[in-house]
C-alpha atoms as a PDB file:
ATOM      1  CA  UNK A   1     122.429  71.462  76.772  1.00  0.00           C
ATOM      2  CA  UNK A   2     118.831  72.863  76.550  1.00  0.00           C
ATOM      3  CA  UNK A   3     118.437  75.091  72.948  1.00  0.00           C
ATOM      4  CA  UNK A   4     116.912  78.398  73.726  1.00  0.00           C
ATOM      5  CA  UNK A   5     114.649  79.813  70.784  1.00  0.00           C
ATOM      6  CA  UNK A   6     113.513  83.879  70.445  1.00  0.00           C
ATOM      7  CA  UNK A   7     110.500  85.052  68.447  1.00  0.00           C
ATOM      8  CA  UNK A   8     111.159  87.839  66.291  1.00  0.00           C
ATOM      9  CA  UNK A   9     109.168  91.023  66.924  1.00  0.00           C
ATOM     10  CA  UNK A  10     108.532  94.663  65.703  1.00  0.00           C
ATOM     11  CA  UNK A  11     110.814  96.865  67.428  1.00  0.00           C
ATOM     12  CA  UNK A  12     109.127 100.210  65.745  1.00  0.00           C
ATOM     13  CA  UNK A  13     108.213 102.225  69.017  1.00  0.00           C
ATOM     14  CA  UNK A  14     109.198  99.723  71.335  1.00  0.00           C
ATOM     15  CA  UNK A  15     112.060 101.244  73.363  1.00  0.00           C
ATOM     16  CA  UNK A  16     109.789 104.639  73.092  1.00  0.00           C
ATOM     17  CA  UNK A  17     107.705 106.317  76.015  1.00  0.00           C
ATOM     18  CA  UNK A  18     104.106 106.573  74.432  1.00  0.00           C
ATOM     19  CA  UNK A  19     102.955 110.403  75.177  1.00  0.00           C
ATOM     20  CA  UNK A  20     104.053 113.745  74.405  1.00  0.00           C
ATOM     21  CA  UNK A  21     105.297 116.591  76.053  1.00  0.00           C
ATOM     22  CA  UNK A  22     104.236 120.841  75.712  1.00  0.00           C
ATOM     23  CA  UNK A  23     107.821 121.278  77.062  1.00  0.00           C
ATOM     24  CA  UNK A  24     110.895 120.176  75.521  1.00  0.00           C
ATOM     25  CA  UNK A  25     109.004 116.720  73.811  1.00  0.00           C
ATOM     26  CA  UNK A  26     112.122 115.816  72.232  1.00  0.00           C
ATOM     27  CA  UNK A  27     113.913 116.034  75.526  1.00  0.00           C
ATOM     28  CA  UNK A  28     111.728 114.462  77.544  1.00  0.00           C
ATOM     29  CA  UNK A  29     111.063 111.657  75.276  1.00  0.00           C
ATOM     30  CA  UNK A  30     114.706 111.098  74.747  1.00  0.00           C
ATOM     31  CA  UNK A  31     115.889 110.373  78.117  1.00  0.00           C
ATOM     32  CA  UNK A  32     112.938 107.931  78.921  1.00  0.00           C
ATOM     33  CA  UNK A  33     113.812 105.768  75.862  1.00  0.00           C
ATOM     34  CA  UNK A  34     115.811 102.876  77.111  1.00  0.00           C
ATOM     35  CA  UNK A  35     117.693 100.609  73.845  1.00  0.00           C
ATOM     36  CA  UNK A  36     117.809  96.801  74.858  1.00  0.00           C
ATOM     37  CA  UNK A  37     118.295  93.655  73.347  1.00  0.00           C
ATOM     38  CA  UNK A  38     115.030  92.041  73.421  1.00  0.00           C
ATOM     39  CA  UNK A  39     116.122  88.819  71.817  1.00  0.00           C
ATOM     40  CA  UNK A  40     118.967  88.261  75.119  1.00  0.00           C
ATOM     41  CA  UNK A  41     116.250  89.500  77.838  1.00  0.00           C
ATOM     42  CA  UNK A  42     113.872  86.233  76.178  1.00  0.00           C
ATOM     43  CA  UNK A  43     116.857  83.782  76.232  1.00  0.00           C
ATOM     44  CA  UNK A  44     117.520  84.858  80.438  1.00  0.00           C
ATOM     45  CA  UNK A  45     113.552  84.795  80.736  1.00  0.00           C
ATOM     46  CA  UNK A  46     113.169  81.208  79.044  1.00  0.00           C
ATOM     47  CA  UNK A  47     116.431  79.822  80.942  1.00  0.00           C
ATOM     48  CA  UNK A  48     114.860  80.806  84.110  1.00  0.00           C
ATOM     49  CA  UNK A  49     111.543  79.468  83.784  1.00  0.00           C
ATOM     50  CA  UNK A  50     112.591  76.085  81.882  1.00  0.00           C
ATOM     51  CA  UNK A  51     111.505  76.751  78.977  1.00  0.00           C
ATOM     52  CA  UNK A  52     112.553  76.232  75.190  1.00  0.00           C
ATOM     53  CA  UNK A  53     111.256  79.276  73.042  1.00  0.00           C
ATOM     54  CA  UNK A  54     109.582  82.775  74.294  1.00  0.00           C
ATOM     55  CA  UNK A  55     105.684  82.725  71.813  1.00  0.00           C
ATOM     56  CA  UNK A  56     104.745  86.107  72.795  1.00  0.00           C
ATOM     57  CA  UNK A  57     106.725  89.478  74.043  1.00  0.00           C
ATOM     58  CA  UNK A  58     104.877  92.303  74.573  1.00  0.00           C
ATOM     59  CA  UNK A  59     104.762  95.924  75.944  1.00  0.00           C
ATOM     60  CA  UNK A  60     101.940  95.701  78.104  1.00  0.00           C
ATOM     61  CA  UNK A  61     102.318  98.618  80.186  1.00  0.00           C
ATOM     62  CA  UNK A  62     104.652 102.094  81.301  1.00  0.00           C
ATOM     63  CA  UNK A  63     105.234 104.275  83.944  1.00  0.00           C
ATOM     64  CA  UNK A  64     107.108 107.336  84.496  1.00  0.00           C
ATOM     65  CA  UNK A  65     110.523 104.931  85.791  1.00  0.00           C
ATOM     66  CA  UNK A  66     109.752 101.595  83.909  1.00  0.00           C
ATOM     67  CA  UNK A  67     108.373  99.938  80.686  1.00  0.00           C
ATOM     68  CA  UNK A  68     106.706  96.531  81.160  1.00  0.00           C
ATOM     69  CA  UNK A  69     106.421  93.684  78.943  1.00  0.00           C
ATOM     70  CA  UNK A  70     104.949  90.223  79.316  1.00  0.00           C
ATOM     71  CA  UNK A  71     106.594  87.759  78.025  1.00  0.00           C
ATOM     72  CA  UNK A  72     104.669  83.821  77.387  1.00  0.00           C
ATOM     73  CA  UNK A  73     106.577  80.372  76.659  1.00  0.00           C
ATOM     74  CA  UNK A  74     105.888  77.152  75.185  1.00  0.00           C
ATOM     75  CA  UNK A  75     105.210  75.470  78.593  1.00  0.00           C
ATOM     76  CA  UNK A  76     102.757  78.058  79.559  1.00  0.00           C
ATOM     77  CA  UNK A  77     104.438  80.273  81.955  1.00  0.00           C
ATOM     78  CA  UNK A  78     104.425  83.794  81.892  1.00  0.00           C
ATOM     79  CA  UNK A  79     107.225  86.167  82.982  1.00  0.00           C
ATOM     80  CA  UNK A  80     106.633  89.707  83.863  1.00  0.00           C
ATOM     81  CA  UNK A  81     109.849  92.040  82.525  1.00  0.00           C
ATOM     82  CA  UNK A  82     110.464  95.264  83.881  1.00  0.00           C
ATOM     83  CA  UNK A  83     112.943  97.784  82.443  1.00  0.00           C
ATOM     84  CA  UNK A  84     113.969 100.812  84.372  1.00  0.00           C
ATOM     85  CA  UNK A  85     115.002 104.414  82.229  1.00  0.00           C
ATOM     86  CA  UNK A  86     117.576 106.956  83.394  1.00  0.00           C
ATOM     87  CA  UNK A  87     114.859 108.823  85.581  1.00  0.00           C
ATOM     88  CA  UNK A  88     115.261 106.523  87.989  1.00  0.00           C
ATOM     89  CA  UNK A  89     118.226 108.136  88.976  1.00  0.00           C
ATOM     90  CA  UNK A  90     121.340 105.523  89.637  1.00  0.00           C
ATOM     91  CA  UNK A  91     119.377 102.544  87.324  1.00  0.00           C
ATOM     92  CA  UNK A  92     121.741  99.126  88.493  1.00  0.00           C
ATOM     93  CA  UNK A  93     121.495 100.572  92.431  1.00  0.00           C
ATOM     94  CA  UNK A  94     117.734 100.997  92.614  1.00  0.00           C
ATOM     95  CA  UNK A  95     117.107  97.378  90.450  1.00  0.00           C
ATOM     96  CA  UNK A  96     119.062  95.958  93.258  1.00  0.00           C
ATOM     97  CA  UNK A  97     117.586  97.954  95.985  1.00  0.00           C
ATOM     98  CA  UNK A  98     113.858  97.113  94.761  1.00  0.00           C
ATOM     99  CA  UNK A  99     114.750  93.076  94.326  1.00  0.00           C
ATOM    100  CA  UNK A 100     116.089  93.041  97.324  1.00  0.00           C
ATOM    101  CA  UNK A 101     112.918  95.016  98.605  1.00  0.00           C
ATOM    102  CA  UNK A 102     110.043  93.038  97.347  1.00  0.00           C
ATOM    103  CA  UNK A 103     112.359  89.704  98.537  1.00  0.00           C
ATOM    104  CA  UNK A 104     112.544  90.923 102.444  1.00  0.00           C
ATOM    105  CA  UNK A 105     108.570  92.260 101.572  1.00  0.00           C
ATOM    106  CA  UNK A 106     107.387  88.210 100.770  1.00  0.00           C
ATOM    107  CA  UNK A 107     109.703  86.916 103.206  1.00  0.00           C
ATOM    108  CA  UNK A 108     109.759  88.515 106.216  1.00  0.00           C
ATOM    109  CA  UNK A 109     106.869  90.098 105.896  1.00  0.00           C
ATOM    110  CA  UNK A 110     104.723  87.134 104.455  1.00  0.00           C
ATOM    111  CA  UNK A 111     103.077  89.858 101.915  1.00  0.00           C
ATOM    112  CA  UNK A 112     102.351  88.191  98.438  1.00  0.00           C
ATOM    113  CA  UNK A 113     104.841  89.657  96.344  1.00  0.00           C
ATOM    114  CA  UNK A 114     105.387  88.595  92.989  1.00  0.00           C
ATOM    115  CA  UNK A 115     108.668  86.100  92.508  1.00  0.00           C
ATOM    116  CA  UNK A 116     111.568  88.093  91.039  1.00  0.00           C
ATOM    117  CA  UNK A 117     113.149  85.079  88.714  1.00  0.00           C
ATOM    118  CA  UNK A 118     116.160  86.793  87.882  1.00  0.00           C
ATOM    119  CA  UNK A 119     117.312  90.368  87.504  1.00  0.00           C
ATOM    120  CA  UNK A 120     120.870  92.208  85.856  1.00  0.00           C
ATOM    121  CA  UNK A 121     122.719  91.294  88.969  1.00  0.00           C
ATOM    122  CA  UNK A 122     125.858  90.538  87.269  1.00  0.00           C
ATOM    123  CA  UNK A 123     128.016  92.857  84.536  1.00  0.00           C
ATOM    124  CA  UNK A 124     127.224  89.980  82.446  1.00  0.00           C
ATOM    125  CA  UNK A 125     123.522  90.437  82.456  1.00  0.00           C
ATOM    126  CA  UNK A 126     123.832  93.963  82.131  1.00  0.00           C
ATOM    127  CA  UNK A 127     126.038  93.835  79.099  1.00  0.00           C
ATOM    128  CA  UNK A 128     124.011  91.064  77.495  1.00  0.00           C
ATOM    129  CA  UNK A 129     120.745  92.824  77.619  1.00  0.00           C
ATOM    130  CA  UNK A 130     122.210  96.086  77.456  1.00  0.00           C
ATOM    131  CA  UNK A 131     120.336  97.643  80.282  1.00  0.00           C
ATOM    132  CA  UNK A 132     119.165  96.513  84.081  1.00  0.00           C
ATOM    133  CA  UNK A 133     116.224  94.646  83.956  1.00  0.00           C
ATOM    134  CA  UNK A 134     113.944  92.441  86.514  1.00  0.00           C
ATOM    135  CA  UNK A 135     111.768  89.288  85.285  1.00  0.00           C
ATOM    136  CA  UNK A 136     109.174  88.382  88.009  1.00  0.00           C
ATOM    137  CA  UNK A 137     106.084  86.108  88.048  1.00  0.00           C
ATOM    138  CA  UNK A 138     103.246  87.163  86.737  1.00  0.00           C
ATOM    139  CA  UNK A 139     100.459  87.619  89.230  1.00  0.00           C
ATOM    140  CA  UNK A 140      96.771  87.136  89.108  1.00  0.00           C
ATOM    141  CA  UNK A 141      94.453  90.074  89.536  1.00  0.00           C
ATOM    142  CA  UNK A 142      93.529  93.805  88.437  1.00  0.00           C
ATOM    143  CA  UNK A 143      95.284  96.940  88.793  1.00  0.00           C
ATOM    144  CA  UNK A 144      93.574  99.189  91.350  1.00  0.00           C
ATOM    145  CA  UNK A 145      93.619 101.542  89.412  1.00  0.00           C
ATOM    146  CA  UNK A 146      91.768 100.091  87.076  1.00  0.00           C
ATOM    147  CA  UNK A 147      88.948  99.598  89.496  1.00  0.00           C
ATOM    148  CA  UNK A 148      88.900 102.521  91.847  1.00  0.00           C
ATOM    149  CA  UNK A 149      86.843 104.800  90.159  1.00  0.00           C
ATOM    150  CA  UNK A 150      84.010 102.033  89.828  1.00  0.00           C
ATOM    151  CA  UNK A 151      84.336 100.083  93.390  1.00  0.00           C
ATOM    152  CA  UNK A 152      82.139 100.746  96.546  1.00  0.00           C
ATOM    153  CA  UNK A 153      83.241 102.628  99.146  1.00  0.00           C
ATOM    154  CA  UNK A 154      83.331  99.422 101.110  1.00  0.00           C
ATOM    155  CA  UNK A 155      85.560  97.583  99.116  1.00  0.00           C
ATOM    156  CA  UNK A 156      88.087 101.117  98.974  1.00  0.00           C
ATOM    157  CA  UNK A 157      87.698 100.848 102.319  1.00  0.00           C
ATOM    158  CA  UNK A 158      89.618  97.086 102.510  1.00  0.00           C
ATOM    159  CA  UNK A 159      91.945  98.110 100.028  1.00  0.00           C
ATOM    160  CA  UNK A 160      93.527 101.104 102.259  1.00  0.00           C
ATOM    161  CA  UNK A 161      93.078  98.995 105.134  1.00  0.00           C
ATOM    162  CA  UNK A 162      95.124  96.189 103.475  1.00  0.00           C
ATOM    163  CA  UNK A 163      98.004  98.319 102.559  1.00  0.00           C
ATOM    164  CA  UNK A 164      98.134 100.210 105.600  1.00  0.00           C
ATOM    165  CA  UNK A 165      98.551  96.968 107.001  1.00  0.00           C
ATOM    166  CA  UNK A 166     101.486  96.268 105.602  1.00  0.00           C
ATOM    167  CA  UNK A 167     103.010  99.753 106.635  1.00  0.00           C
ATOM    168  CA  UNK A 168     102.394  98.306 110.137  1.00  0.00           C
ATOM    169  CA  UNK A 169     103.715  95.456 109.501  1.00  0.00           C
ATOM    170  CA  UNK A 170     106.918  96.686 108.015  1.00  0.00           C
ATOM    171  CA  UNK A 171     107.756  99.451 110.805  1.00  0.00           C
ATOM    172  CA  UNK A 172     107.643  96.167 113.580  1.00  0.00           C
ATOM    173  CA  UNK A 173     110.940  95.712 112.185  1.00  0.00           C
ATOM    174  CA  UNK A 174     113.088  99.010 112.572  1.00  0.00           C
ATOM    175  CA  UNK A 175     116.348  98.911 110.452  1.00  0.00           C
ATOM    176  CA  UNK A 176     119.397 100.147 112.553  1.00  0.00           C
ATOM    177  CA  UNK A 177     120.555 103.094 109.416  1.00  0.00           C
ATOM    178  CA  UNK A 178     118.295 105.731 107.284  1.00  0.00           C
ATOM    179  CA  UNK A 179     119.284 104.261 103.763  1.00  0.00           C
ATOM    180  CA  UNK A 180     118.069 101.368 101.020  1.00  0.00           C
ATOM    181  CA  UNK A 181     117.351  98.131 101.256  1.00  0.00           C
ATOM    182  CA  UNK A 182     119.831  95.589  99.489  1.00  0.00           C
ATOM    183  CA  UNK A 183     121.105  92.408  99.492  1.00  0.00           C
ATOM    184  CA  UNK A 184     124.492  92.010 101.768  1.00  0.00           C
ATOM    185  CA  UNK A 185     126.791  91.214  98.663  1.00  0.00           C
ATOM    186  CA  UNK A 186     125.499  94.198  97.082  1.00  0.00           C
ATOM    187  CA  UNK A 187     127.283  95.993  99.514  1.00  0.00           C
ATOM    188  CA  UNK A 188     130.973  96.905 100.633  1.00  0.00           C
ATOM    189  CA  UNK A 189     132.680  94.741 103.483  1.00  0.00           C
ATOM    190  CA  UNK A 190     132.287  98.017 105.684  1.00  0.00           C
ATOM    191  CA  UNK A 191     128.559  98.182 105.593  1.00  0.00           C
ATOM    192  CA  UNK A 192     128.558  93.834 105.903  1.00  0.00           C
ATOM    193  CA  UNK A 193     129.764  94.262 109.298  1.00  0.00           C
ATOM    194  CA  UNK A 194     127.258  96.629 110.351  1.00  0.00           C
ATOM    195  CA  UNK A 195     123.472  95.120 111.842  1.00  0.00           C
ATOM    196  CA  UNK A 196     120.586  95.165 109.748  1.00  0.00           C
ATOM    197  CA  UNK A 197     118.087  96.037 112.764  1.00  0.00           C
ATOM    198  CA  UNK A 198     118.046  98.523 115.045  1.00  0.00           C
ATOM    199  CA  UNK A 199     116.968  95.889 118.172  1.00  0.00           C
ATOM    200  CA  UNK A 200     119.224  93.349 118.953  1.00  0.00           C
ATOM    201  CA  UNK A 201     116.754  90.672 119.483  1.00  0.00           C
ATOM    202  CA  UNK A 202     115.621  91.116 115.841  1.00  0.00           C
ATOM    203  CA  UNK A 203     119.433  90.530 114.478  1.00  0.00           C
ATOM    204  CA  UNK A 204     119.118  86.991 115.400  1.00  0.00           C
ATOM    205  CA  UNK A 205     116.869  86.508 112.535  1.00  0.00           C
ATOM    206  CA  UNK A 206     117.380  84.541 109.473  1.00  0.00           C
ATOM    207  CA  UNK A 207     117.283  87.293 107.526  1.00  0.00           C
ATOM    208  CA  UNK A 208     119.428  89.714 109.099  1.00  0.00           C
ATOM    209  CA  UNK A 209     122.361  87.972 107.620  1.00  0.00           C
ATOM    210  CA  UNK A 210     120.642  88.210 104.583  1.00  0.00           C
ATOM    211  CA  UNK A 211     119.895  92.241 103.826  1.00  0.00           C
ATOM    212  CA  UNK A 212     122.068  94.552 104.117  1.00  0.00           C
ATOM    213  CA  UNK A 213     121.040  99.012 104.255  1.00  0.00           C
ATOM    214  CA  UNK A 214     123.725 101.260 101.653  1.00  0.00           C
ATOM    215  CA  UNK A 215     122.668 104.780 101.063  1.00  0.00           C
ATOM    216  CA  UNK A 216     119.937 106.035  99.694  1.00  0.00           C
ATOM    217  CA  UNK A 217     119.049 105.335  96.153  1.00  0.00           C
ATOM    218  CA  UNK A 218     116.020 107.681  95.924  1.00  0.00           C
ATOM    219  CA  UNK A 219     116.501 109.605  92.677  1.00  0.00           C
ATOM    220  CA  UNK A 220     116.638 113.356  93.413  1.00  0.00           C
ATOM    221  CA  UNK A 221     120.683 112.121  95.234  1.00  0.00           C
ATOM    222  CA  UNK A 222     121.343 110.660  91.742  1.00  0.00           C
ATOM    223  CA  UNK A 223     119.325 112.090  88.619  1.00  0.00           C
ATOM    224  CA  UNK A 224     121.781 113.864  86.182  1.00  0.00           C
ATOM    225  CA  UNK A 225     125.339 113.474  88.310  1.00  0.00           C
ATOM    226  CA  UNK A 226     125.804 112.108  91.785  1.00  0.00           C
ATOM    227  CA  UNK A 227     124.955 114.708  94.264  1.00  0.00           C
ATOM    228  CA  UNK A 228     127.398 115.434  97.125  1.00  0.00           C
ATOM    229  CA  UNK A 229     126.075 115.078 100.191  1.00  0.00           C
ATOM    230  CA  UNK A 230     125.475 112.328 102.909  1.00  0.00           C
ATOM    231  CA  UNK A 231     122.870 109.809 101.485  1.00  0.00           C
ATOM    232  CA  UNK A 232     123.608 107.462 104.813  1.00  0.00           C
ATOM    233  CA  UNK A 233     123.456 104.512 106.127  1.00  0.00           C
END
């Protein structure tokens, strides 16, 4: 059996959101720190990418749902870890919904999405790590972001065009329900038996036996307390 290794790291400020607030700081900053156990999320990372001991873990990055880190190995791969706070709404629903999401994206769509290499899909996971997670490749290239304010307008002009693209390309295959995207386990036996696609034709696909809609994850049905109300399929 393979030994796993962990590097040891500061953990001053590491679960924290960077930024402050006018408005109840304390508040805010509270419910967007998420309390992990870095040295478990390296030994899932390492295990799924073959390698022996995790030489670099880092907070690279955070948004207002998700801090990022990148985590580097001895045999030279590089794992991109994402891990969702409580604004997300219903956290382990919407880290399934989204794997299953950027999955059907690469897949069905053919869009370059980056590889999700494993994710807190079990109680297991989830208790190991102590919170939801996703590891994914890590892709080549720049954040637009990064470049927008400094490209030509020709160049914006591809960008849009790219992603609008892919809105085409993902309303040529209606789903049959209003809900979220997941994978068919994910779901009860009630919603298995139910079609993925709306057209009939397009349930003969692979992949139809593959996804799976369950009500909406979106967090404004979830943040705080579930809200009642019909969130579909």
């Amino acid at each position: 059996m393979k030994r796993v290794s962990t590097v040891p790291f500061a953990t001053a400020g590491i679960f924290d959101h960077e930024g402050q607030w006018l408005w109840n700081d304390a508040l805010q900053r509270s419910i967007r720190r998420v309390n992990f156990q870095a040295e478990a999320l390296q030994k899932i990372a390492s295990s799924a990418v073959g390698a022996q001991r995790c030489i670099r873990f880092e907070r690279i990055a955070q948004g207002p749902y998700n801090k990022i880190f990148l985590l580097e190995f001895d045999n030279g791969r590089e794992v991109i870890a994402r891990i969702p706070c409580a604004l997300v709404g219903n956290v382990h629903l919407s880290t399934a919904s989204e794997v299953a999401t950027i999955e059907h994206v690469r897949d069905v769509i053919g869009h370059p999405t980056p590889r999700v290499l494993a994710w807190s899909s079990t109680p297991e996971a989830r208790s190991a790590v102590g919170s939801d997670f996703i590891l994914m490749e890590r892709t080549n290239g720049v954040a637009l972001e990064d470049r927008w304010l400094n490209t030509f307008d020709r160049d914006i002009g591809a960008a849009i065009k790219e992603m609008l693209f892919l809105d085409l390309d993902l309303h040529q295959w209606p789903f049959s329900q209003i809900g979220s995207l997941f994978f068919k386990e994910d779901v009860g036996p009630e919603l298995q038996s139910r079609p993925l696609y709306a057209r009939e034709k397009d349930n003969e696909k692979p992949d139809a036996k593959k996804y799976r809609i369950r009500p909406v994850v979106n967090k404004q049905y979830w943040f705080n307390e579930p809200i009642e109300g019909d969130r579909g399929p």
